[in-house]
C-alpha atoms as a PDB file:
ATOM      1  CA  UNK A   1    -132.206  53.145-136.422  1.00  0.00           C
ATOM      2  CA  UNK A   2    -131.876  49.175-136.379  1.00  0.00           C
ATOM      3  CA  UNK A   3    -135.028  47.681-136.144  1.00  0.00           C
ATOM      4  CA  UNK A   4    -135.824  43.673-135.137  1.00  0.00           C
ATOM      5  CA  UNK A   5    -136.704  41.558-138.335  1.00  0.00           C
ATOM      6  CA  UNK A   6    -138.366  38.417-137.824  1.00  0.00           C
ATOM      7  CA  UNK A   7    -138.600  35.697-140.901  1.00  0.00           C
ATOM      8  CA  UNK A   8    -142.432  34.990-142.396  1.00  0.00           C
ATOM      9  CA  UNK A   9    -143.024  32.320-145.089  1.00  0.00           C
ATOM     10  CA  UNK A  10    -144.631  34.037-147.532  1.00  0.00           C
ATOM     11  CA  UNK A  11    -146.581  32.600-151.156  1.00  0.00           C
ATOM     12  CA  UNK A  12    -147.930  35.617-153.514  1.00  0.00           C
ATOM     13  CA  UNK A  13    -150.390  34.123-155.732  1.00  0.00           C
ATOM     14  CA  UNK A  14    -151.168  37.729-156.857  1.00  0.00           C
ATOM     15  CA  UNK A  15    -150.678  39.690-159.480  1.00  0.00           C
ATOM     16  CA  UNK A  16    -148.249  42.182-157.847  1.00  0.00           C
ATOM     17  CA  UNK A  17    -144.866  42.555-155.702  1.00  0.00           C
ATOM     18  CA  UNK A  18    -145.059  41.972-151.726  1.00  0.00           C
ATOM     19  CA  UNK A  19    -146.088  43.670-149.238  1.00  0.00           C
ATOM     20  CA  UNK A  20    -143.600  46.039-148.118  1.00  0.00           C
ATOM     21  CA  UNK A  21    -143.136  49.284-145.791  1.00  0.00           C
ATOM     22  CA  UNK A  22    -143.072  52.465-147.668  1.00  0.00           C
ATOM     23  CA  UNK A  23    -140.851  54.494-145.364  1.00  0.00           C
ATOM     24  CA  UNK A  24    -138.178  53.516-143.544  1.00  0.00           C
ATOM     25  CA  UNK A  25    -139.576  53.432-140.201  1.00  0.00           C
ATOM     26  CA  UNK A  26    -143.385  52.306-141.248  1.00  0.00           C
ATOM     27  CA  UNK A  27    -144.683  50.274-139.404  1.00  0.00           C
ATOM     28  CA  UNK A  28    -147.615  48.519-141.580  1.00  0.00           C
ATOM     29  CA  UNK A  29    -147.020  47.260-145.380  1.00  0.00           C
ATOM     30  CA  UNK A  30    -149.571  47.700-148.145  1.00  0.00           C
ATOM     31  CA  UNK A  31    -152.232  45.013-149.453  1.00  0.00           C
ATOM     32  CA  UNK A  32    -153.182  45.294-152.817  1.00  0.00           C
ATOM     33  CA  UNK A  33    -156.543  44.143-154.087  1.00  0.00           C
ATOM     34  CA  UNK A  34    -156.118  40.853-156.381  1.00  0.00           C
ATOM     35  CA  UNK A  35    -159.440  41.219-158.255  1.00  0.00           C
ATOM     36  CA  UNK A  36    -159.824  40.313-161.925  1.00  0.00           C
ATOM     37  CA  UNK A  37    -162.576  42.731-162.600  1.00  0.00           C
ATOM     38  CA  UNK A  38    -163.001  46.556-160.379  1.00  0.00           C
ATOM     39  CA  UNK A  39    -165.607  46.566-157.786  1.00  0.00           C
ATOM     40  CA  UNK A  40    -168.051  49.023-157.043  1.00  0.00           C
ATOM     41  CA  UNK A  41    -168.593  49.648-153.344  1.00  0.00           C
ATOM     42  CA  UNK A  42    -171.713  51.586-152.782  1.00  0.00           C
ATOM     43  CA  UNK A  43    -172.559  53.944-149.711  1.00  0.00           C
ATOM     44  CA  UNK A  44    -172.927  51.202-146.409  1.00  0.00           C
ATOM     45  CA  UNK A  45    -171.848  48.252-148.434  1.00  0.00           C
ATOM     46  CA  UNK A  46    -169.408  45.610-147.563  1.00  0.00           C
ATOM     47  CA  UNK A  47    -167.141  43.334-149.822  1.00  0.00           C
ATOM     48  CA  UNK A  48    -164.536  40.702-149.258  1.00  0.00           C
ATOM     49  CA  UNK A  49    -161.483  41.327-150.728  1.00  0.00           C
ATOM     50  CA  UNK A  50    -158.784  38.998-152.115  1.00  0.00           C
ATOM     51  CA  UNK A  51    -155.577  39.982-152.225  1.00  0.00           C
ATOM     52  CA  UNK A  52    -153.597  36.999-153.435  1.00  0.00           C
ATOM     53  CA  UNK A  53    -151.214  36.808-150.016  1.00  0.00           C
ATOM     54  CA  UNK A  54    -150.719  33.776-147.805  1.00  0.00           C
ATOM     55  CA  UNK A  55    -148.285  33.671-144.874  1.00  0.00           C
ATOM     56  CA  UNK A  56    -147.082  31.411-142.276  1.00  0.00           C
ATOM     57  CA  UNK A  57    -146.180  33.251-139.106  1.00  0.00           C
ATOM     58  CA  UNK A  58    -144.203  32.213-136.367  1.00  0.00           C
ATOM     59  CA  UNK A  59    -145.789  30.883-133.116  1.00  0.00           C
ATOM     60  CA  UNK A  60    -145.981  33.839-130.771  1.00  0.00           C
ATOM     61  CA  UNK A  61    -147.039  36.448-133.624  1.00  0.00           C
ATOM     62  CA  UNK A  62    -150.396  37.531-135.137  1.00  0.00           C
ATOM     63  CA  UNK A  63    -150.701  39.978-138.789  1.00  0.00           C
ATOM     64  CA  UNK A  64    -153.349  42.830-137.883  1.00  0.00           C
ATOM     65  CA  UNK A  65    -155.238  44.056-141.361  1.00  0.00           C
ATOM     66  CA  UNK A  66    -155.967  47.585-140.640  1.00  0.00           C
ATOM     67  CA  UNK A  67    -157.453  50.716-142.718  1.00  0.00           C
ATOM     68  CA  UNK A  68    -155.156  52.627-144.837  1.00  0.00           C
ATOM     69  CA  UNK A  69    -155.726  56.219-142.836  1.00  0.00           C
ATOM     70  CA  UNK A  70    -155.941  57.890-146.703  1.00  0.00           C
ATOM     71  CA  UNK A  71    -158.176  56.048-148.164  1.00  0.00           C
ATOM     72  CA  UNK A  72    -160.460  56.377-144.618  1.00  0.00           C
ATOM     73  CA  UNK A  73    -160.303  59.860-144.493  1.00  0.00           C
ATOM     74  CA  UNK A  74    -160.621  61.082-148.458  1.00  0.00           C
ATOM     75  CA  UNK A  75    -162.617  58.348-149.693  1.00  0.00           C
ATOM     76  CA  UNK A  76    -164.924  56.740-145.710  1.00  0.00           C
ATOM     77  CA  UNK A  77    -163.338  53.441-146.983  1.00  0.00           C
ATOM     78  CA  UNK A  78    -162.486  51.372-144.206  1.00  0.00           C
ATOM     79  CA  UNK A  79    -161.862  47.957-142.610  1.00  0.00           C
ATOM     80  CA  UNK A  80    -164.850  46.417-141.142  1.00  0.00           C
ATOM     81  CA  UNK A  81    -163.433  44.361-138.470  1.00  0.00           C
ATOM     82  CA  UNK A  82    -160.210  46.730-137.698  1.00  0.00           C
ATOM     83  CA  UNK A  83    -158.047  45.130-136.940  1.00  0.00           C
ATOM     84  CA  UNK A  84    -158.789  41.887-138.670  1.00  0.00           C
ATOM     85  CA  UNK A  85    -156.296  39.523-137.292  1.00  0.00           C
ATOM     86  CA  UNK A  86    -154.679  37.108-138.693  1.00  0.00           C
ATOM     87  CA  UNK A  87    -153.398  33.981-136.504  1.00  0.00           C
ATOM     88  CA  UNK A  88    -150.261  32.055-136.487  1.00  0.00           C
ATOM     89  CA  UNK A  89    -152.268  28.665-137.346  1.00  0.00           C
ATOM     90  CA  UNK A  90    -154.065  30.172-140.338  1.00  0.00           C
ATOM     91  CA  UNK A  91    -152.835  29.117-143.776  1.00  0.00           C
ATOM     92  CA  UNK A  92    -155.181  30.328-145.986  1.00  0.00           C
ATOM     93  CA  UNK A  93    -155.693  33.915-148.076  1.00  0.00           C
ATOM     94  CA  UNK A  94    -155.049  37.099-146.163  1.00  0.00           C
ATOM     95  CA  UNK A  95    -158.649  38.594-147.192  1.00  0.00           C
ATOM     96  CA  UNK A  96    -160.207  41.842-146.044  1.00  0.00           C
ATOM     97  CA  UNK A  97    -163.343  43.176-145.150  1.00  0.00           C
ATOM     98  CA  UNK A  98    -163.872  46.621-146.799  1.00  0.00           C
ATOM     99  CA  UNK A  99    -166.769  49.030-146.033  1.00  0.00           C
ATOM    100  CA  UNK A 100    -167.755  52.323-147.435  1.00  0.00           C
ATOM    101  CA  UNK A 101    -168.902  54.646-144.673  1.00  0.00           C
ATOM    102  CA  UNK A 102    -169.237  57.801-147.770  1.00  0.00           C
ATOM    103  CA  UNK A 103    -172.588  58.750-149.585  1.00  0.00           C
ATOM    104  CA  UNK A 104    -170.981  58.110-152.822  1.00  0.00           C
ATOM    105  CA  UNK A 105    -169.574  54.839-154.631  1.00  0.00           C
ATOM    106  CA  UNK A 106    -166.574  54.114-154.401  1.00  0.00           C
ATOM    107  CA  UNK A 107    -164.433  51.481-157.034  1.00  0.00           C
ATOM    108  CA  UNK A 108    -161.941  49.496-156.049  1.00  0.00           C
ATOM    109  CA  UNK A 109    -159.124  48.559-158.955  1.00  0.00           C
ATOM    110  CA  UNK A 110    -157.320  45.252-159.196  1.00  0.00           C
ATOM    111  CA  UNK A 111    -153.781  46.614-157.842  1.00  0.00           C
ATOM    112  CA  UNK A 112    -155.839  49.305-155.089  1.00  0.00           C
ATOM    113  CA  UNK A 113    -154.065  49.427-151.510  1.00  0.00           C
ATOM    114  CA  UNK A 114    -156.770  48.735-149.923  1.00  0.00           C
ATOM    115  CA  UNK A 115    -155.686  48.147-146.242  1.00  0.00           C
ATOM    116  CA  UNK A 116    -152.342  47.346-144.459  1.00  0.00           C
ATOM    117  CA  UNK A 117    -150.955  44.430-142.634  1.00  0.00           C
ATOM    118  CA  UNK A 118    -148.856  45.012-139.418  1.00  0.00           C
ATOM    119  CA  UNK A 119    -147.393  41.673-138.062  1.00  0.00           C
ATOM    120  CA  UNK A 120    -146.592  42.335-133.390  1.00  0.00           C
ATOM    121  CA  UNK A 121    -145.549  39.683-130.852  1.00  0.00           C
ATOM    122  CA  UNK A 122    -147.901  38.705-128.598  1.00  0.00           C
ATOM    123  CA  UNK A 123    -148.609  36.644-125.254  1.00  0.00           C
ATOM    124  CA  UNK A 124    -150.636  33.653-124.253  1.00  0.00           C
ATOM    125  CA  UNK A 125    -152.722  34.598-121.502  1.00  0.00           C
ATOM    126  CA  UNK A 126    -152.863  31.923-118.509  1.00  0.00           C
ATOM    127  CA  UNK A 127    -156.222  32.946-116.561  1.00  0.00           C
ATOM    128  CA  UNK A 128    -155.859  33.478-112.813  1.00  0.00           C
ATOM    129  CA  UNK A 129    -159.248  33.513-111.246  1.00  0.00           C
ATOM    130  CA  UNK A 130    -159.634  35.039-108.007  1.00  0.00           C
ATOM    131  CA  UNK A 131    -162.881  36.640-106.035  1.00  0.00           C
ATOM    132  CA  UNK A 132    -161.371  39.863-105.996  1.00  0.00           C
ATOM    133  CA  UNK A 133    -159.007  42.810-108.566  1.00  0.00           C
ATOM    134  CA  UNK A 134    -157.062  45.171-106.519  1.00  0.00           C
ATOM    135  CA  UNK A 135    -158.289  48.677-106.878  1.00  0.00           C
ATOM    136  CA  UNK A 136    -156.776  51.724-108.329  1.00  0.00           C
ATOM    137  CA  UNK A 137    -157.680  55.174-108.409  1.00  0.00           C
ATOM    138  CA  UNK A 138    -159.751  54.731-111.753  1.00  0.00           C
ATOM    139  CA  UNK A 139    -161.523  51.321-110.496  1.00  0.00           C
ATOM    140  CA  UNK A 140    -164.449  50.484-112.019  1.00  0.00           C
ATOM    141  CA  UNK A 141    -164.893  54.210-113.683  1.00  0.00           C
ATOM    142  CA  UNK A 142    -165.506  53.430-117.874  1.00  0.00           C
ATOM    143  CA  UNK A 143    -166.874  55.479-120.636  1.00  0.00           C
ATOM    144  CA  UNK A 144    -166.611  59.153-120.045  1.00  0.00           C
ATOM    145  CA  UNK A 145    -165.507  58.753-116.504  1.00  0.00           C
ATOM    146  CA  UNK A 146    -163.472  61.555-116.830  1.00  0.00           C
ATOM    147  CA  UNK A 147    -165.217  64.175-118.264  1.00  0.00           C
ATOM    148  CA  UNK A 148    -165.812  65.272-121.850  1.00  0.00           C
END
């Protein structure tokens, strides 16, 4: 299968190779924690992570930074603003947020994927305001409208 490939400027200040999709048809690529010295996490604690990567994306694209689904389900290490995203304008190191949602500590190595980065088109939104939204079936029905 072909898949689009768009160009992003890339500078790895890091200690390790680039970001890059582990199966052929992945769609996020690994970030690696650029840390000089482990960190310990502990249970409900947050911690910035560096991870060495700065990228120029075209106008028209954002990079989301989203949990690796491993490390979130063996380990209750996640991403604390999932998806972090990361805007076409911004120049300066892809960081992310890590929590630990376990009981137990949790240490992350210089060289841990720690999250991945997903890079998706997007639109500029042009508000229309009007006094009223047509109505559909649904309508104004939200959380657990439908049932359990």
């Amino acid at each position: 299968m072909k898949m689009n490939k768009i160009k992003v400027n890339i500078i790895n200040k890091s200690s390790f190779d680039l970001p890059a999709y582990q199966t052929e048809l992945s769609a996020g690529m690994d970030l690696r924690a650029n840390i000089s010295e482990p960190i310990v996490l502990k249970p409900l604690e947050r911690v910035l992570v560096d991870t060495g990567i700065f990228i120029e994306l075209p106008a028209g694209y954002e990079a989301q930074v989203r949990p690796r689904s491993g490390l979130a389900a063996k380990s209750g290490i996640t991403v604390l603003n999932a998806p972090g995203t990361i805007d076409a304008d911004y120049r300066g190191e892809v960081k992310v947020i890590l929590v630990n949602l376990s009981n137990d500590n949790f240490t992350v190595n210089a060289g841990d994927r720690i999250a991945q980065i997903l890079v998706a088109k997007h639109e500029i939104v042009q508000w229309n305001q009007v006094d009223e939204l047509g109505e559909t079936e649904r309508s104004a029905g939200g959380f657990g409208h439908t049932g359990v």
